[in-house]
PDB file of N, CA and C in Angstrom:
ATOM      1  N   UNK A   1     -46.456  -2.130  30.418  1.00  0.00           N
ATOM      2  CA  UNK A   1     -46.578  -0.787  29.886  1.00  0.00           C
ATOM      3  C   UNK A   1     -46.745   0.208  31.032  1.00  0.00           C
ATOM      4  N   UNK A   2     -46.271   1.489  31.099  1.00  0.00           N
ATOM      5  CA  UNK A   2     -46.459   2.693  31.726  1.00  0.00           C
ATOM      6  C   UNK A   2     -47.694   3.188  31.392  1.00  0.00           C
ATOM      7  N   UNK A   3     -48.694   3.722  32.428  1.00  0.00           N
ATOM      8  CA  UNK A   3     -49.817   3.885  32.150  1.00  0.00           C
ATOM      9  C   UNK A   3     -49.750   5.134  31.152  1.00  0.00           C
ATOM     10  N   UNK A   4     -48.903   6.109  31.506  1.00  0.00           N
ATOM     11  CA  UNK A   4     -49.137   7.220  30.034  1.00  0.00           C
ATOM     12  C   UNK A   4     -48.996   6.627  28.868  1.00  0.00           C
ATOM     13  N   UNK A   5     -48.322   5.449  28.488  1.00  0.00           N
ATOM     14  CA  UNK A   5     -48.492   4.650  27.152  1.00  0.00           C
ATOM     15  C   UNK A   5     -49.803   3.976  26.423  1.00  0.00           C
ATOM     16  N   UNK A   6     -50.320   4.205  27.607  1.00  0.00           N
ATOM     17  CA  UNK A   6     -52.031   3.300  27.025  1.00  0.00           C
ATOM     18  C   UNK A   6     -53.135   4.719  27.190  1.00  0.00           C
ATOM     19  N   UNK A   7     -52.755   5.516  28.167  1.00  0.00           N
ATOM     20  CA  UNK A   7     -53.726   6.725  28.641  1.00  0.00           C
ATOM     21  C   UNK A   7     -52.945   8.133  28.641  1.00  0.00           C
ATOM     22  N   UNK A   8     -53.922   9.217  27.922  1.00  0.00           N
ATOM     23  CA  UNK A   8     -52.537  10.195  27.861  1.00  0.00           C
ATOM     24  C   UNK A   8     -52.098  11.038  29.318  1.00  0.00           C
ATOM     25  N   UNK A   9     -53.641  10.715  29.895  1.00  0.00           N
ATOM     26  CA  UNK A   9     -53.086  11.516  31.338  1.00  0.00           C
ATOM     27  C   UNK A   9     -52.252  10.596  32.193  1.00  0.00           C
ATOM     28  N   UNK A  10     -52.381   9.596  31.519  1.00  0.00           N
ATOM     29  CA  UNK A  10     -51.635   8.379  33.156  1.00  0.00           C
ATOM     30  C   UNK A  10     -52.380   8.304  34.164  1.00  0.00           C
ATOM     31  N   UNK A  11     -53.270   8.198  34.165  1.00  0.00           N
ATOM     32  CA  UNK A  11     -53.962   8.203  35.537  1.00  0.00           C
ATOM     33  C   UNK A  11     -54.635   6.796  35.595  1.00  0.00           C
ATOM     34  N   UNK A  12     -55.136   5.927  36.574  1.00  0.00           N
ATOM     35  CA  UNK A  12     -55.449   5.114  36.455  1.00  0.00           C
ATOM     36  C   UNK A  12     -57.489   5.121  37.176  1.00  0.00           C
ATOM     37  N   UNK A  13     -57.897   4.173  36.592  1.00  0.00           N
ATOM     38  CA  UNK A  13     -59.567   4.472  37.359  1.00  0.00           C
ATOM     39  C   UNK A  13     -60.473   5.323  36.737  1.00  0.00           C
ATOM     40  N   UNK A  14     -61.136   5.310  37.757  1.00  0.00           N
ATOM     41  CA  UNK A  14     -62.434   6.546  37.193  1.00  0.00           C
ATOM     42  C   UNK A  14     -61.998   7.792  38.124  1.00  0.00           C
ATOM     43  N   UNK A  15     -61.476   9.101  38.094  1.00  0.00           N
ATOM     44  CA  UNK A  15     -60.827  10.183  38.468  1.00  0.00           C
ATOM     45  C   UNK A  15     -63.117  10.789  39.570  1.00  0.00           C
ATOM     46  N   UNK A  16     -63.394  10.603  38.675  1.00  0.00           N
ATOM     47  CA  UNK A  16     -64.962  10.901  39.149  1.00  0.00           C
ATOM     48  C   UNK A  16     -65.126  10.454  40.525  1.00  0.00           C
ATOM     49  N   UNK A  17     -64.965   9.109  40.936  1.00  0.00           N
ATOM     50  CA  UNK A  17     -65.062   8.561  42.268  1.00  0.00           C
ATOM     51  C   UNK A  17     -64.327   9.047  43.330  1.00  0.00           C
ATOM     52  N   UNK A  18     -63.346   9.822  42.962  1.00  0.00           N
ATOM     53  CA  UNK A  18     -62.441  10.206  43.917  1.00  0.00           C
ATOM     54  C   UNK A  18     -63.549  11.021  45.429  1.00  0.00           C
ATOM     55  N   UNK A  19     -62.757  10.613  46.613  1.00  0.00           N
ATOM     56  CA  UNK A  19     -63.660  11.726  47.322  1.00  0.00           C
ATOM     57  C   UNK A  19     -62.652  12.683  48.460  1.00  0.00           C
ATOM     58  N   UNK A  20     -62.691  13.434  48.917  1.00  0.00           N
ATOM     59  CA  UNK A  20     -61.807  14.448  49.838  1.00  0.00           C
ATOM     60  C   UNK A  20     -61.516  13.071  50.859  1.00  0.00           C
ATOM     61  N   UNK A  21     -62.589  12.718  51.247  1.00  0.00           N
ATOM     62  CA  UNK A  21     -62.215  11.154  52.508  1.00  0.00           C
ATOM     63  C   UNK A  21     -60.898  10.141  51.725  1.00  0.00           C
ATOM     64  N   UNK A  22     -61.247   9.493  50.614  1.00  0.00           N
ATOM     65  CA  UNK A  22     -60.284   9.177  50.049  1.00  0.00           C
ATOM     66  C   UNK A  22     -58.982   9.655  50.066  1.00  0.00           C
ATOM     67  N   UNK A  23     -58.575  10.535  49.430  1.00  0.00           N
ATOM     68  CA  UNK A  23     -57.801  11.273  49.506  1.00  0.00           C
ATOM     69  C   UNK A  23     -56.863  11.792  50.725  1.00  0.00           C
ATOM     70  N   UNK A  24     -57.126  12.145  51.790  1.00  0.00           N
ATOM     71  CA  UNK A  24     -56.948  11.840  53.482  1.00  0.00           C
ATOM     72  C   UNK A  24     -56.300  11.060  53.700  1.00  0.00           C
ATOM     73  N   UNK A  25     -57.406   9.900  53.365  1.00  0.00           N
ATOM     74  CA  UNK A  25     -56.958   8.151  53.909  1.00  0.00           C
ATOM     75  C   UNK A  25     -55.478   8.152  53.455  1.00  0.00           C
ATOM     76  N   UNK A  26     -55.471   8.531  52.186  1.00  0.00           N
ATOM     77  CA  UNK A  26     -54.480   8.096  51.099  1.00  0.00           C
ATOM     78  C   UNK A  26     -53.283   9.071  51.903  1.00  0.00           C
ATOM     79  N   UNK A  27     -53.396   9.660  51.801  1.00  0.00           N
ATOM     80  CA  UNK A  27     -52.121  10.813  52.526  1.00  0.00           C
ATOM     81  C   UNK A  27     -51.728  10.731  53.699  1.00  0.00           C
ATOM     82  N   UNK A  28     -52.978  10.141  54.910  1.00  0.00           N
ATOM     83  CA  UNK A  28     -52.380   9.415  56.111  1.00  0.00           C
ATOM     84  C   UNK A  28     -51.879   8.057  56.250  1.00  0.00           C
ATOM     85  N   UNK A  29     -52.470   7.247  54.987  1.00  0.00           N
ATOM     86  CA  UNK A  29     -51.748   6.228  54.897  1.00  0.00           C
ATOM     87  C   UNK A  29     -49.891   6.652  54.402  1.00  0.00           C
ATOM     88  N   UNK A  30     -49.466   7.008  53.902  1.00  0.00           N
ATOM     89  CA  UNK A  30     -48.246   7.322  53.413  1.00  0.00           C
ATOM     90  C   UNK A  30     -47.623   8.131  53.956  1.00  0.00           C
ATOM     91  N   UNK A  31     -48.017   9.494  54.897  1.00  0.00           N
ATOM     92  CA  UNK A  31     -47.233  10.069  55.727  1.00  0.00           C
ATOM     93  C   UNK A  31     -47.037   8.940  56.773  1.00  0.00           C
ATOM     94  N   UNK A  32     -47.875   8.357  57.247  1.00  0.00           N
ATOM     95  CA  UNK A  32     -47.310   6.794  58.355  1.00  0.00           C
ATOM     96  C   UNK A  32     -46.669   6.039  57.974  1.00  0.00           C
ATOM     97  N   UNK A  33     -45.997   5.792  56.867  1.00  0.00           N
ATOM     98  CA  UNK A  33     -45.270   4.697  56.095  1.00  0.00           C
ATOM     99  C   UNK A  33     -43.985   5.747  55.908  1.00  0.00           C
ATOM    100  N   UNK A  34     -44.220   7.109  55.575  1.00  0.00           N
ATOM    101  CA  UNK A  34     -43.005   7.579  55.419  1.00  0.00           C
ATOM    102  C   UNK A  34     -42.052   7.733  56.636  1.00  0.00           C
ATOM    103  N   UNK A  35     -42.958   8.042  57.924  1.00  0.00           N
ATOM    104  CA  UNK A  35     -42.622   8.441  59.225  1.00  0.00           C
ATOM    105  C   UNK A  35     -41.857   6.748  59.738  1.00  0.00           C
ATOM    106  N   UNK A  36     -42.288   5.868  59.054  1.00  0.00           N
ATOM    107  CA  UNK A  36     -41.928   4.934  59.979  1.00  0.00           C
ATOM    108  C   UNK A  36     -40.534   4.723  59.402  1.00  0.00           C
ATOM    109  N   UNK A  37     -40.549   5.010  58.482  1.00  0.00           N
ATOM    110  CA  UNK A  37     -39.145   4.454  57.645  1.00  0.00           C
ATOM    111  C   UNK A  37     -38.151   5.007  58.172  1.00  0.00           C
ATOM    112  N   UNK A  38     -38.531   6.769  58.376  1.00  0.00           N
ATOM    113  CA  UNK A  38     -37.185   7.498  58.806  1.00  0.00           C
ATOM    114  C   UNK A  38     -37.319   6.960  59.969  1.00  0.00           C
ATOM    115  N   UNK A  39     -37.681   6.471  61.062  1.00  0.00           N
ATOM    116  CA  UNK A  39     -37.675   6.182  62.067  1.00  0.00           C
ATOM    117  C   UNK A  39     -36.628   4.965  62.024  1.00  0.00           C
ATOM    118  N   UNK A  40     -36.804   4.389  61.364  1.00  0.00           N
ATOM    119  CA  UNK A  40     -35.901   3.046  60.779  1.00  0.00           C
ATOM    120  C   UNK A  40     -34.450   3.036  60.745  1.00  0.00           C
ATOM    121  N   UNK A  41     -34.377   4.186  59.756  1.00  0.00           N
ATOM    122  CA  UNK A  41     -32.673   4.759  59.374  1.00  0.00           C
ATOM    123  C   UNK A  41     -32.586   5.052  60.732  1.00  0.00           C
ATOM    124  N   UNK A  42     -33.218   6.080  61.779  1.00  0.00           N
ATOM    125  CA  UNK A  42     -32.264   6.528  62.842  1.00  0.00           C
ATOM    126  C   UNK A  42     -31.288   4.998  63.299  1.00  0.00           C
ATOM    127  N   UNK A  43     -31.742   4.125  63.594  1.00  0.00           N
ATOM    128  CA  UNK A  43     -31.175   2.762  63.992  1.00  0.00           C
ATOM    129  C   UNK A  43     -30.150   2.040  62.883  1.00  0.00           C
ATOM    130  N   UNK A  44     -29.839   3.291  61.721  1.00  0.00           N
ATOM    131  CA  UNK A  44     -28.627   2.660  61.046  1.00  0.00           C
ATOM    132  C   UNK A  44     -27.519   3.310  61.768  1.00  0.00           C
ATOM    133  N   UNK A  45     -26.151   2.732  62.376  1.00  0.00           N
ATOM    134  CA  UNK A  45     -24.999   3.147  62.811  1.00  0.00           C
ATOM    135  C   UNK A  45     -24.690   3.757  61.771  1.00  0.00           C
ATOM    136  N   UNK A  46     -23.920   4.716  61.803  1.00  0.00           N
ATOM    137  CA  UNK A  46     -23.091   6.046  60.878  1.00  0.00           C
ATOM    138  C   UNK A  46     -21.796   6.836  61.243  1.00  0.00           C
ATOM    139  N   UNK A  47     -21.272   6.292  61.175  1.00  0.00           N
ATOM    140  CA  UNK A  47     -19.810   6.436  61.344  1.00  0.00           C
ATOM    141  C   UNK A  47     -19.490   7.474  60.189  1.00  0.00           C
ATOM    142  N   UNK A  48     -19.039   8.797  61.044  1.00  0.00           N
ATOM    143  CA  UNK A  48     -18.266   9.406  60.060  1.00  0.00           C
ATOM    144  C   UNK A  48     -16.222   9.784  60.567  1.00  0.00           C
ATOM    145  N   UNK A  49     -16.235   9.583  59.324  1.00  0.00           N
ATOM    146  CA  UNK A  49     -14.782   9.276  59.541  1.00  0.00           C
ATOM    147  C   UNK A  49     -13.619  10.622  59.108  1.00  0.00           C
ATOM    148  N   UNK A  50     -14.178  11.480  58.132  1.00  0.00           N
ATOM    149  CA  UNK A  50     -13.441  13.010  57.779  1.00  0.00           C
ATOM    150  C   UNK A  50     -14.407  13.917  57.156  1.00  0.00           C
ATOM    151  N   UNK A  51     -14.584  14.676  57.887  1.00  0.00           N
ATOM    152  CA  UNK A  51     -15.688  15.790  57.997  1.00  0.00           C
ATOM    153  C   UNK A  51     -15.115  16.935  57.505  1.00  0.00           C
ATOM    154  N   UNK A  52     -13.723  17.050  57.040  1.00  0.00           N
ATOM    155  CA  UNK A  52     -13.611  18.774  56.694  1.00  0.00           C
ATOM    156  C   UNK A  52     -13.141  17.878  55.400  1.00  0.00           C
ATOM    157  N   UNK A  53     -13.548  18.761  54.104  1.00  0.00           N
ATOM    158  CA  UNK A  53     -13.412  18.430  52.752  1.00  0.00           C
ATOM    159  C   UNK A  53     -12.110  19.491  52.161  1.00  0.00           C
ATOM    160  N   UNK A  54     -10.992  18.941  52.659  1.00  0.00           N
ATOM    161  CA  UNK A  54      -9.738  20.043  52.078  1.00  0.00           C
ATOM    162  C   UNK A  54      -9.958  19.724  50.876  1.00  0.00           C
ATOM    163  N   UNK A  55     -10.169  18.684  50.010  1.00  0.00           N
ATOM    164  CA  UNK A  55      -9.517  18.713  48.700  1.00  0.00           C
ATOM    165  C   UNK A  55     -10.934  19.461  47.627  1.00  0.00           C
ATOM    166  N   UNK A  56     -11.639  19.725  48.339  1.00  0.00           N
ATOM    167  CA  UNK A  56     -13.040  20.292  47.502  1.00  0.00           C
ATOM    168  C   UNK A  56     -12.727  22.069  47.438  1.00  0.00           C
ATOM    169  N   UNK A  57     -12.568  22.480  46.221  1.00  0.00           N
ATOM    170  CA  UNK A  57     -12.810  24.310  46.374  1.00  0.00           C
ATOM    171  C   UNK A  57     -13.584  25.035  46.632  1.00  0.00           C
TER     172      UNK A  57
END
């Protein structure tokens, strides 16, 4: 089940415990996970092969 199916806000936990530190953690954890990824793609080869789009209006 999707948590809005059992809860109407969807939220999961006790929302009360939350703390500003939490929250941080949580956002530096995932901007570092996001940063690493794009870092990742740069090391996909990308070949582009026709760059002007004549047949588009």
């Amino acid at each position: 089940m999707d948590h809005h199916e059992f809860v109407e806000s969807g939220t999961i936990g006790n929302p009360m415990r939350a703390t500003m530190e939490k929250g941080e953690e949580a956002f530096r954890r995932l901007s570092e996970h996001t940063a690493k990824a794009v870092l990742e793609l740069t090391k996909v080869p990308v070949t582009v092969k026709n760059r002007e789009f004549v047949d588009r209006v």
